[in-house]
Structure formats: C-alpha cells, structure tokens
Protein backbone atom coordinates (compact mmCIF):
# COMPACT_ATOMS: atom_id res chain seq x y z
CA UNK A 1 -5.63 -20.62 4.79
CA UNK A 2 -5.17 -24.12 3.57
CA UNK A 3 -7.44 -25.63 6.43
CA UNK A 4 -9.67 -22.79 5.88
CA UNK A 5 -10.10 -24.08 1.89
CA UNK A 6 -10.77 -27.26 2.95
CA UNK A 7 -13.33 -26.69 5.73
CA UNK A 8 -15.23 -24.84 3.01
CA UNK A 9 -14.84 -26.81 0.09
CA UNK A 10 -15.98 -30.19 2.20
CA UNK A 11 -19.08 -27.87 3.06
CA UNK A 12 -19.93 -27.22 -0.54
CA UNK A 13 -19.47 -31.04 -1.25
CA UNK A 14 -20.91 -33.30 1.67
CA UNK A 15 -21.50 -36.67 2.50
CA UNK A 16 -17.96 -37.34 1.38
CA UNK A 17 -18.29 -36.03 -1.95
CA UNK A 18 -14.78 -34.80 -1.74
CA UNK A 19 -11.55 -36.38 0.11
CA UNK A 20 -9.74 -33.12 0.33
CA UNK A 21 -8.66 -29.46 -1.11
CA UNK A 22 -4.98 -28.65 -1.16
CA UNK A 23 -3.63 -25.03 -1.94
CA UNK A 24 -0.69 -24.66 -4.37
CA UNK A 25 2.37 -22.14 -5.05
CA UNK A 26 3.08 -22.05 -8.35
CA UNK A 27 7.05 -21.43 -7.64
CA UNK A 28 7.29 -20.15 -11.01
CA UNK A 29 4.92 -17.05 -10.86
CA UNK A 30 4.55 -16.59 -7.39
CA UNK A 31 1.53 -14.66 -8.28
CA UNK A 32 -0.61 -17.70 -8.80
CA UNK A 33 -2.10 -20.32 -6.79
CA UNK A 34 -4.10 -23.36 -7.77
CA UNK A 35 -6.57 -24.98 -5.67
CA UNK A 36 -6.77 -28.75 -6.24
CA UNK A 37 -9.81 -30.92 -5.07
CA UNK A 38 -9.39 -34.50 -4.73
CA UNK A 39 -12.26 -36.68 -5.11
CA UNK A 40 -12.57 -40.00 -4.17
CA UNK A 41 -10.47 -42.48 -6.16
CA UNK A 42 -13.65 -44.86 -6.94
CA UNK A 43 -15.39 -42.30 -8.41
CA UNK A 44 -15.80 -41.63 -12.67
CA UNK A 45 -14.49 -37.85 -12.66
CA UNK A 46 -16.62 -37.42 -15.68
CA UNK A 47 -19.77 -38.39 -13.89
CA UNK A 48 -18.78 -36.78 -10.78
CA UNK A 49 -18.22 -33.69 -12.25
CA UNK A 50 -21.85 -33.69 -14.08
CA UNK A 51 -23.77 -34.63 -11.01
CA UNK A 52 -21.66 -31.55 -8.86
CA UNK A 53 -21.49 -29.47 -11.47
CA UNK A 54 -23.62 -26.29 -9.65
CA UNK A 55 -20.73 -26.91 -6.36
CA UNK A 56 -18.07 -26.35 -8.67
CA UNK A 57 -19.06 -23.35 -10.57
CA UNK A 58 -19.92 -21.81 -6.92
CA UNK A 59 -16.60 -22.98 -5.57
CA UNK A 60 -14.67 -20.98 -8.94
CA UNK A 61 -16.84 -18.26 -8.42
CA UNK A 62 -15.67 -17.98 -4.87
CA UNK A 63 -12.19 -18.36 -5.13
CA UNK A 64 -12.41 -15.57 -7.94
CA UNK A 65 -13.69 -13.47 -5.47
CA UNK A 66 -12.15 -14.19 -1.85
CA UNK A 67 -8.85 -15.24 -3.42
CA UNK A 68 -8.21 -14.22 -7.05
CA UNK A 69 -4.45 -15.71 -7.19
CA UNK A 70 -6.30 -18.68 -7.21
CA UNK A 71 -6.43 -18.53 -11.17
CA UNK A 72 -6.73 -22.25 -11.43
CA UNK A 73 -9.29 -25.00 -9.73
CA UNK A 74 -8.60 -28.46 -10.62
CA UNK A 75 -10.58 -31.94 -10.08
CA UNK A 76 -8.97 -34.76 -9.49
CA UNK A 77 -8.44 -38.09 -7.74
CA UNK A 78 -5.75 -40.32 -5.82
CA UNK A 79 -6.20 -43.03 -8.68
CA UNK A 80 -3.07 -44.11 -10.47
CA UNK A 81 -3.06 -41.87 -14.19
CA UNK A 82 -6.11 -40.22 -12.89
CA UNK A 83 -7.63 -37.23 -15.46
CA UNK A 84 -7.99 -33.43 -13.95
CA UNK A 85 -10.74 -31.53 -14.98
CA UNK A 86 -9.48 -27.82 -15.14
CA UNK A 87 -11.28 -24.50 -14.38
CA UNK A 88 -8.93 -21.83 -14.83
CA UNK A 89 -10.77 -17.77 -14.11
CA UNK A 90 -12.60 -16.52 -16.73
CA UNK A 91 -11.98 -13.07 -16.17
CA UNK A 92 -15.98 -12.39 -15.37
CA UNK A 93 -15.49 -10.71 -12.53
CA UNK A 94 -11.88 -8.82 -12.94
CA UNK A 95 -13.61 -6.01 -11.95
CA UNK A 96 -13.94 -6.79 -8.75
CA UNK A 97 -10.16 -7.97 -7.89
CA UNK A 98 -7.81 -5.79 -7.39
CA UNK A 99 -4.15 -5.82 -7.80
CA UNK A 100 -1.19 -6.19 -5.06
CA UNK A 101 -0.89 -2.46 -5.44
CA UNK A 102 -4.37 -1.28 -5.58
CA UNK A 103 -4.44 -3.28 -2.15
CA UNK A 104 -2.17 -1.58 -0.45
CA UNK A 105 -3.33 1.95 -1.78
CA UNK A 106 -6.24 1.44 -0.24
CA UNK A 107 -5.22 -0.20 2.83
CA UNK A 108 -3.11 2.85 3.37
CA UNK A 109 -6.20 5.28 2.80
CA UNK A 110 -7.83 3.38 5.36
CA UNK A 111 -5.29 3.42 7.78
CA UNK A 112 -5.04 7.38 7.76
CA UNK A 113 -8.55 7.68 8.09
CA UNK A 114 -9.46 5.80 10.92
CA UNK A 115 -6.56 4.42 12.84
CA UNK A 116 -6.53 5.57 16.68
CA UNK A 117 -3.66 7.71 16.27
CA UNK A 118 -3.25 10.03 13.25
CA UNK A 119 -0.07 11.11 13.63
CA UNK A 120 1.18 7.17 13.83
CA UNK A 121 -0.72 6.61 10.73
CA UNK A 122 0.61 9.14 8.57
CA UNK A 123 4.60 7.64 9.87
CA UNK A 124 3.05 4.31 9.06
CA UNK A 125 1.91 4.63 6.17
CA UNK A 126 4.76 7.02 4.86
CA UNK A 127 6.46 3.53 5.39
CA UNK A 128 4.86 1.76 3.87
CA UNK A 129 4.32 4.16 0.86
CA UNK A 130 8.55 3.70 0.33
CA UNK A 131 8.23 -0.15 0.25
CA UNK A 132 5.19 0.11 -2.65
CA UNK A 133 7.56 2.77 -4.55
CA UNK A 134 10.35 0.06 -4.96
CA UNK A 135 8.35 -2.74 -5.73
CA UNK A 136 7.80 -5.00 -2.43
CA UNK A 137 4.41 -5.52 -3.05
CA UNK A 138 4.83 -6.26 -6.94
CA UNK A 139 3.26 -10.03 -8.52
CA UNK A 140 2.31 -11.02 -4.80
CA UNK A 141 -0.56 -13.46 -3.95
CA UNK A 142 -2.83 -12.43 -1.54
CA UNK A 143 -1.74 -14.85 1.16
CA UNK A 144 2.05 -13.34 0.91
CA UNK A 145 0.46 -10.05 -0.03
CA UNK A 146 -1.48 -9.70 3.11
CA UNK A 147 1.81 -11.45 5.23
CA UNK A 148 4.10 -9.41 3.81
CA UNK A 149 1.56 -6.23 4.38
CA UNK A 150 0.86 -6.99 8.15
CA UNK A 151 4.69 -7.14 9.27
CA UNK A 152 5.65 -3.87 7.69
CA UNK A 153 2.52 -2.34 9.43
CA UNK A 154 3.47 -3.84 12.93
CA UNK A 155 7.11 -2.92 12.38
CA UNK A 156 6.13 0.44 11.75
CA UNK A 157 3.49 1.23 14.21
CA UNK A 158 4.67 -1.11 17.57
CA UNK A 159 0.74 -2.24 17.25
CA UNK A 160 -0.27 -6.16 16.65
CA UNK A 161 -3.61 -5.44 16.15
CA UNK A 162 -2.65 -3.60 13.08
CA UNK A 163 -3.17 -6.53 10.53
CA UNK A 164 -4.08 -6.87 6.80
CA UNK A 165 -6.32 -10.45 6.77
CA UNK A 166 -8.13 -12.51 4.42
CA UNK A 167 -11.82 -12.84 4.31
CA UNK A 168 -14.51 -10.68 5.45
CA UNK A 169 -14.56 -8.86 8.07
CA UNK A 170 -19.88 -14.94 24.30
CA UNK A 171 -22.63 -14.93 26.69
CA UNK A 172 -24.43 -18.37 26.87
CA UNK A 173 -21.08 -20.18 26.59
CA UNK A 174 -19.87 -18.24 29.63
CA UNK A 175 -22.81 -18.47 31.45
CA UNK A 176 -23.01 -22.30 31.28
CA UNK A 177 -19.18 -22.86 32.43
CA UNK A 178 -19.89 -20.26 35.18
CA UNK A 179 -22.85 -22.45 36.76
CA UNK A 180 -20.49 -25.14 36.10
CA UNK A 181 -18.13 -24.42 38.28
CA UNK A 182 -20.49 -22.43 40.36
CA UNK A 183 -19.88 -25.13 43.59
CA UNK A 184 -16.10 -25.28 43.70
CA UNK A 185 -13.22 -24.00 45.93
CA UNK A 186 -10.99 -22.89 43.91
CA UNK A 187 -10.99 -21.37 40.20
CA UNK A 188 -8.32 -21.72 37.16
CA UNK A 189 -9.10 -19.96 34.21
CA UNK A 190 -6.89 -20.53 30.92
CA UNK A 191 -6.22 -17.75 28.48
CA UNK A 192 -2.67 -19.09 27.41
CA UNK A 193 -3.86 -19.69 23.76
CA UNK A 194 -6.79 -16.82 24.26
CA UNK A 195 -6.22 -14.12 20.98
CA UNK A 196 -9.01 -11.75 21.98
CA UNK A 197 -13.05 -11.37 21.69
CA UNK A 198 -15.88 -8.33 22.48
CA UNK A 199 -15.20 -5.90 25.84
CA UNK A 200 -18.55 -6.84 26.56
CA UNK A 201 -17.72 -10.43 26.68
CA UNK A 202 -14.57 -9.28 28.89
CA UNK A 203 -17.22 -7.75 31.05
CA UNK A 204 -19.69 -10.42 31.14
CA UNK A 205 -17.45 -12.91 32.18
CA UNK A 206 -15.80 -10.09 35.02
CA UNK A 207 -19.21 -9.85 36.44
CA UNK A 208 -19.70 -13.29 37.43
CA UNK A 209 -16.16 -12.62 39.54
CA UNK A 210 -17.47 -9.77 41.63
CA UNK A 211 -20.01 -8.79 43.99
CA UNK A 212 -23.14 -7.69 42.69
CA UNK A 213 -22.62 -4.02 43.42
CA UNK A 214 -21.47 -2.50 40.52
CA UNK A 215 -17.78 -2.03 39.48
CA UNK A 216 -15.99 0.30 36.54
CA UNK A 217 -13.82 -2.08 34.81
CA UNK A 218 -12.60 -0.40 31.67
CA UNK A 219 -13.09 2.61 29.42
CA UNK A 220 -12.37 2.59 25.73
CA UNK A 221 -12.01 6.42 24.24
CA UNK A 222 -12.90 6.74 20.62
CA UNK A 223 -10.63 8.57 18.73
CA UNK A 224 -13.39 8.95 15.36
CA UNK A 225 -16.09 10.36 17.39
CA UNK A 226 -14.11 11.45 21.16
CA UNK A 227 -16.23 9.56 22.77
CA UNK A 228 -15.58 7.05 26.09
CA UNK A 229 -17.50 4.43 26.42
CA UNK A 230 -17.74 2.93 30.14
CA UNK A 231 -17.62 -0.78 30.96
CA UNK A 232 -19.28 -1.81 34.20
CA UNK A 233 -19.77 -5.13 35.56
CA UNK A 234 -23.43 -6.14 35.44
CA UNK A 235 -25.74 -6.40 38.60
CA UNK A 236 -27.78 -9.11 37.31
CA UNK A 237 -26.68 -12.13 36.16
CA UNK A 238 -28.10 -15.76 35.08
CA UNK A 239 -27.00 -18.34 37.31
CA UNK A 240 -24.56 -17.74 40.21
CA UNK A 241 -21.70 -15.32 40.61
CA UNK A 242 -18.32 -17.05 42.01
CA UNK A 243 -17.08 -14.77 44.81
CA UNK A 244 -15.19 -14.94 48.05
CA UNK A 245 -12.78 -17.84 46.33
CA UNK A 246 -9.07 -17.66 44.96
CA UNK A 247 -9.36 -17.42 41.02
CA UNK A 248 -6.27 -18.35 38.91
CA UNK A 249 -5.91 -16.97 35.66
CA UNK A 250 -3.03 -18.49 33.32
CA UNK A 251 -1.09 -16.63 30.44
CA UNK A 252 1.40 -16.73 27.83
CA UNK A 253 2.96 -14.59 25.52
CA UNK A 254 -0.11 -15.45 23.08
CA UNK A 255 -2.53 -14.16 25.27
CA UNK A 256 -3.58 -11.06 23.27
CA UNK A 257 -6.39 -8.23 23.25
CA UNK A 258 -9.50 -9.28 24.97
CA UNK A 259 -7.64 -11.78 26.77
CA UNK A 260 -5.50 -9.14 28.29
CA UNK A 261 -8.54 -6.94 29.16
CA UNK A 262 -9.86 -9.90 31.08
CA UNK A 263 -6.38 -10.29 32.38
CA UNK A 264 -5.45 -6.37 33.14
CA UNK A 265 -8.63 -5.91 35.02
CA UNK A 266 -9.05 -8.66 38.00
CA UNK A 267 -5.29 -7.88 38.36
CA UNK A 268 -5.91 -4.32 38.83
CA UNK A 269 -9.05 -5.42 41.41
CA UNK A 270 -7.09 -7.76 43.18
CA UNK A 271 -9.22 -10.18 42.16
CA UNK A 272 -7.57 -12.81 40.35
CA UNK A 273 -3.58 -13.95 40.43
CA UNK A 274 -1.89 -14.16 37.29
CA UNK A 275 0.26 -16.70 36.40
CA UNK A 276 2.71 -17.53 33.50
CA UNK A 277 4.24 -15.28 30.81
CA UNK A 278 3.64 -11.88 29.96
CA UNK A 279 0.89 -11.17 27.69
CA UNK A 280 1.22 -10.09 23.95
CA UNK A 281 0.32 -5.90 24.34
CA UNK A 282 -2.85 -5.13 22.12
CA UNK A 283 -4.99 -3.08 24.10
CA UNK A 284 -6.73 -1.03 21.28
CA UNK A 285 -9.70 -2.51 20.08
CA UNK A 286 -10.11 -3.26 16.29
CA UNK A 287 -12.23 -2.95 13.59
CA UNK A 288 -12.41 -4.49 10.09
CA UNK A 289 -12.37 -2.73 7.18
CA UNK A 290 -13.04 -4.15 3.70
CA UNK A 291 -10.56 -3.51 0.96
CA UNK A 292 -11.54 -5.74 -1.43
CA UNK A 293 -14.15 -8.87 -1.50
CA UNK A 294 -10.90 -11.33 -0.59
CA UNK A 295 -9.17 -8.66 1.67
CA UNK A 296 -9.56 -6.76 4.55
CA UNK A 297 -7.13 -4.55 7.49
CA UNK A 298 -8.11 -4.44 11.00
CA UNK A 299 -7.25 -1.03 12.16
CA UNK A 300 -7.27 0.11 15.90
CA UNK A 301 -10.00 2.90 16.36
CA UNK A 302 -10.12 3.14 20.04
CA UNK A 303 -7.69 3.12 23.47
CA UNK A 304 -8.85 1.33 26.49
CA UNK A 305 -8.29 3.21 29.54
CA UNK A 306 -8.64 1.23 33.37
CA UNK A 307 -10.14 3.28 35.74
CA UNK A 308 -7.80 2.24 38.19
CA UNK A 309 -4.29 2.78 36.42
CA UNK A 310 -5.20 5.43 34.06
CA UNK A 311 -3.81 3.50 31.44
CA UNK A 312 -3.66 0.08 29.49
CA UNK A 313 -1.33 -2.59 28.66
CA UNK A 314 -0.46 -1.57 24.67
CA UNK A 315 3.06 -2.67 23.98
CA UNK A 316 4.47 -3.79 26.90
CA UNK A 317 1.83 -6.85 27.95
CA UNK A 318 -0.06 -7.39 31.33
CA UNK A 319 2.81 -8.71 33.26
CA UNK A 320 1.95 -12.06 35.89
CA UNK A 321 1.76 -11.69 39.59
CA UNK A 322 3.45 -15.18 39.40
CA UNK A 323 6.19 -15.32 36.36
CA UNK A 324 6.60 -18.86 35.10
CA UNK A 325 7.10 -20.61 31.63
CA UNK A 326 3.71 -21.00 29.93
CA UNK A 327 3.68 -24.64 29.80
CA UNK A 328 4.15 -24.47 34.19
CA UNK A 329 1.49 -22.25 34.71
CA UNK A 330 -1.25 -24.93 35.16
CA UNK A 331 1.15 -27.05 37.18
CA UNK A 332 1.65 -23.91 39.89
CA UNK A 333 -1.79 -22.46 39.77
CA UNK A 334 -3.26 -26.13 40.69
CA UNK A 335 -0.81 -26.74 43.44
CA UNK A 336 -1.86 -23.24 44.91
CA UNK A 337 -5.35 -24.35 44.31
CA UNK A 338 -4.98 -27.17 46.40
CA UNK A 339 -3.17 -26.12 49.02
CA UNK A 340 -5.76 -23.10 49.53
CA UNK A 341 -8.25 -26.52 49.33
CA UNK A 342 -6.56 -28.65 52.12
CA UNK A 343 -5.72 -25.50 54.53
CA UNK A 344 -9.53 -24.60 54.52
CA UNK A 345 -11.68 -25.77 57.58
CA UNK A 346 -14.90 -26.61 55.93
CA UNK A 347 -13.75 -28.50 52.97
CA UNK A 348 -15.56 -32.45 53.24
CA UNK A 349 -12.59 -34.44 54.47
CA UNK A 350 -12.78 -36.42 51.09
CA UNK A 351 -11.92 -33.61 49.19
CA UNK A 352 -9.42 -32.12 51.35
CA UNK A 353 -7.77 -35.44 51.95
CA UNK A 354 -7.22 -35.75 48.37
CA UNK A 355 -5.68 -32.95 48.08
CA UNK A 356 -3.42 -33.20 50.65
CA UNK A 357 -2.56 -36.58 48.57
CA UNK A 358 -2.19 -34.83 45.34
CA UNK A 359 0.15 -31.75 46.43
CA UNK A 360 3.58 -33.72 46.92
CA UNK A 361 3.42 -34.94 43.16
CA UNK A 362 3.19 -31.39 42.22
CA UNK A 363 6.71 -30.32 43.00
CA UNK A 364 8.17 -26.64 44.97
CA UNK A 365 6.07 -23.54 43.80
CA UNK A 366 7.79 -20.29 43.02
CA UNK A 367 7.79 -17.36 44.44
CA UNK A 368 4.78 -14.26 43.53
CA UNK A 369 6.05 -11.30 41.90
CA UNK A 370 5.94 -8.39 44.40
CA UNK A 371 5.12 -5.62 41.32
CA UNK A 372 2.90 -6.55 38.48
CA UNK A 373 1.90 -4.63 35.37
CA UNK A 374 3.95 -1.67 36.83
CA UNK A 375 2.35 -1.51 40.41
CA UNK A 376 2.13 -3.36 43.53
CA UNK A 377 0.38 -6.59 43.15
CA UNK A 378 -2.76 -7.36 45.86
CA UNK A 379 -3.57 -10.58 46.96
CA UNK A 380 -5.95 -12.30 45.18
CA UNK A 381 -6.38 -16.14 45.00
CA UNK A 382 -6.30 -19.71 43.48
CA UNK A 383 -7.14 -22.94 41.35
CA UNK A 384 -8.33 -26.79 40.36
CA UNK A 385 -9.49 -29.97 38.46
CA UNK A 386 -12.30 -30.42 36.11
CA UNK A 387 -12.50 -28.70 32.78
CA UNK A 388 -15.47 -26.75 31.05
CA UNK A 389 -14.97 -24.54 27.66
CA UNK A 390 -16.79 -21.62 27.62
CA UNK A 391 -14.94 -21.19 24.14
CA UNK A 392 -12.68 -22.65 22.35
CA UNK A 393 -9.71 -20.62 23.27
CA UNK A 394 -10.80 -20.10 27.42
CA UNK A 395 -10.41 -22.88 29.53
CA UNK A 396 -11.63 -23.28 33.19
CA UNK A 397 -10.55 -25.45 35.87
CA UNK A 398 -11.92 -26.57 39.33
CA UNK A 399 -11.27 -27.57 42.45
C-alpha cells in the first residue's frame, strides 16, 4: 500500500515536485494513519504549497475516499526544523466511509449472495459473524481491516481467492513474445511469480501451443446463472504457433489462479512438462465487488472444470511432472532444453556445439515424477536462453 501511495502521489505532483509519500501508524489509535509528503528540501513550503495547491486538495480528497484512516495529510521537507503544513479530514464526505463494522456487514452480505458455493458461504460467514460479535474488527484501519478480514475468510473457506482488498475493483503482449520465440528449439515459460489473469488470456496464450485444429481446454460453470462457459483454443492466430517442440513451464508455490489454468491444462494435453513446486490451488475465478469507495472483496462465482479430468486444481495445487525447489527449476528445465538441443540432427552445428559446451556446467538433473496432478504424467518436452516478457509476471525462455 505504501508503494502504491507513492506511485500515485508522484503522479499528482510531477517533474519532481515531490521526493516521496510515506504511510504512518499512529501506534496510539491504531485506527489512524497519516500520510506524509516530503517535498524537496530547497523548496519554500509556503510557496510550494500555493503554487500545488489544486494537487493537494485532490490528493485529501482521495485519501478521504480510498482510505479514510488516513485522517491526516501532511507537507513537509528533509530540511533541518522544517514547517508541516497539515490537512487533517474535514468530515465532507463521512457519508461515504464506512466503519470497520459496516465493512464487514457488508462484505458478509456479499459473500452469501454470490460466492460459488452457498452452503460454504453461509459456514463462512457464520464465522466470521462470531469474530465481529466480540470485537475483532473494532477501531481497525483499513489496511489491517482488510488483512485481518482476508485470513479469517481463507481460514474459513480453504479458498485464496477469497480476499477483502483495497481499491477498486493479455493479447498483444503475448502475441509479440510468441513471434519472438517463434524460431527456437526449445521453449521455457516462467510462471514462478505468475498470481493469475483472464481464462481468455490462459487460452490465447494455449493456442499458440497447439495445432490449429481446435482443442477444449477448460470449462468454467457459473454457479449465479448455471451456466458453463467453454474455452477452446483459437484456430486463427497472429503470427506463428510454436508446435512440434519441448515446452518447459516453471512453478512455485506462488503460482496461483490463471497461472495454474495455464499450468493444469498443457499438463493435462501432454503438452508442456512442469517443473518446480506445486502450485498455490485457486481454481475458481473471481470477481470484485465494491463495498465501499476504499474497499472491495473478491468473491469466487464460478468452478473451472478440464474436460479431460473432470475436475480442477482448487486446494490441492497443479502438482509438477518434475518436483524441484523453485529457485532450481530454471537450472533443470534449461539443461533438459539443451540436451533435447544437442541430441537433435538438424540443429546448425554452432548451436548444438554450444550446447553440448554449456550442459556440463549445469550439474545432474533429477528424476520426472511418474504421476502428476493425480494421474499419469505424458511426455511432453523442453527449454532455453533468451528472455522476452509477455507480462510482467510471465517469463519466456529460448533455446
């Protein structure tokens, strides 16, 4: 939240205007926070503060909204003795924050109405309900509120997609690494630090893995409407599809949600070899619902469903073809990469010289997993060198 402050107070004061925003606990009323700006040290506050005066009534006006613990924004500088100019709430728009406990009330009403499973709700939020009876939830800010909030939900319900956040609620990217690394041998894709993102990115990026004859990858049932939705990958495509080469795809226990749907599904085609940890376990998708203007719970409203397994990987994670600590899985997957690289016949000799050079340095590679995810694993394939981002939390490497 800090970072996200300062990101956003920098963009309401640029061209250096400001050197930084820091968020403070007041440790005696942990109900309040203060946001302090510094400006630079050369700078008169007094004139600063006339010439910026719009930014800083738009910055209190925010925080009153999106984070109404913050009951104090201050101005200062680094300069020895240097004066704060204070701009405590003014109350204007109370009626628009609510309280710790109005929060939850309503994060609870939300939760019965349109989590995936009713039943689990009404345990949830039962819960829940005994917590906010003696007083957990009492004088809380809405960073520890919405903390605080989101543990006792996942404790309850097994789910980590169940999550009380802050704030309001892929193609060309993928596209370009794809026709990137269009010319290679041998593919590794990196979803160790990958949280999640759209089915129909998962899908998107799928397609460029398989032939151009269709393929079911996933359905995701709706429990508001009972209503599947079916995700196919795409006969057409811009740029070229990579087939009939090993693809590498590397995990961790972080991996989570749409990076497990990517995951779950070339495992379950036999199209990709996982390797590293097993994956977080959120397999129903989300969506946000506003509780307030500074808070808002993501509630599951849907089950995926693989046409191939008849079910998904919620709660107990995709589990890796190849198991390894998270911080080996590039070092395997590139080894494999290159050995599938020098044991192919039409590989330039440069290339396949190289690595033949490179695999000693890479050390012994374990041994594949004969059961993944709960069923036999099938062969599938293997990895490389230079890097592309088709987003900042997917990574792709060649050989």
């Amino acid at each position: 939240m800090a970072r996200v402050l300062d990101h956003r107070v920098k963009e309401l004061f640029p061209d250096d205007e400001v050197v930084r925003a820091e968020l403070l606990r007041d440790d005696g009323d942990p109900g309040q926070l203060t946001v302090r700006v510094f400006v630079p040290a050369t700078e008169d506050l007094t004139a600063w503060a006339a010439m910026h005066r719009e930014q800083m009534e738009e910055l209190r006006r925010e925080l009153s909204l999106r984070l109404p613990s913050a009951r104090l924004l201050e101005f200062t500088s680094d300069a020895p003795d240097s004066q704060v100019i204070s701009m405590p709430d003014d109350g204007s728009l109370a009626a628009e924050q609510l309280s710790s406990r109005d929060i939850v009330v309503k994060a609870l009403s939300l939760l019965r109405e349109n989590y995936v499973f009713p039943e689990l709700a009404e345990q949830v939020a039962a819960a829940v309900e005994t917590r906010l009876a003696a007083g957990e939830y009492d004088n809380l800010d809405e960073i520890a509120l919405t903390e605080l909030l989101t543990s006792h939900l996942q404790e309850a319900s097994g789910d980590k997609h169940l999550r009380v956040r802050l704030g309001g609620g892929p193609g060309p990217a993928i596209a370009a690494a794809m026709e990137l690394v269009s010319g290679t041998y041998a593919l590794i894709i990196d979803l160790r630090e990958n949280g999640g993102g759209s089915p129909h990115g998962v899908a998107f990026w799928c397609s460029y893995l398989l032939p151009e004859e269709p393929t079911h990858l996933n359905d995701i049932f709706h429990a508001d409407t009972g209503q599947t939705s079916q995700f196919w990958s795409l006969p057409y495509l811009p740029g070229s599809r990579y087939t009939g080469r090993p693809v590498y795809v590397l995990t961790s226990s972080r991996t989570f949600s749409g990076g497990e749907d990517f995951c779950y599904t070339l495992q379950a085609l036999g199209r990709a070899e996982l390797i590293g940890e097993t994956t977080g376990g959120g397999a129903h998708p989300t969506r946000p619902f506003p509780i307030s203007p500074a808070v808002h719970i993501a509630i599951p409203f849907a089950r995926s469903i693989n046409p191939i397994t008849g079910t998904n990987w919620q709660g107990t994670g995709v589990i890796p073809d190849t198991p390894v600590p998270a911080d080996e899985a590039y070092r395997v997957a590139y080894a494999k990469a290159l050995r599938h690289v020098a044991e192919r016949g039409d590989v330039p000799p440069p290339i396949a010289d190289e690595a033949r050079d490179v695999l000693p340095t890479l050390g012994g590679l374990p041994r594949r997993s004969g059961r993944a995810s709960g069923r036999p694993s099938r062969s599938a394939s293997r990895p490389a060198r230079r890097q592309a981002r088709p987003r900042r939390d997917h990574r792709c490497t060649t050989a």
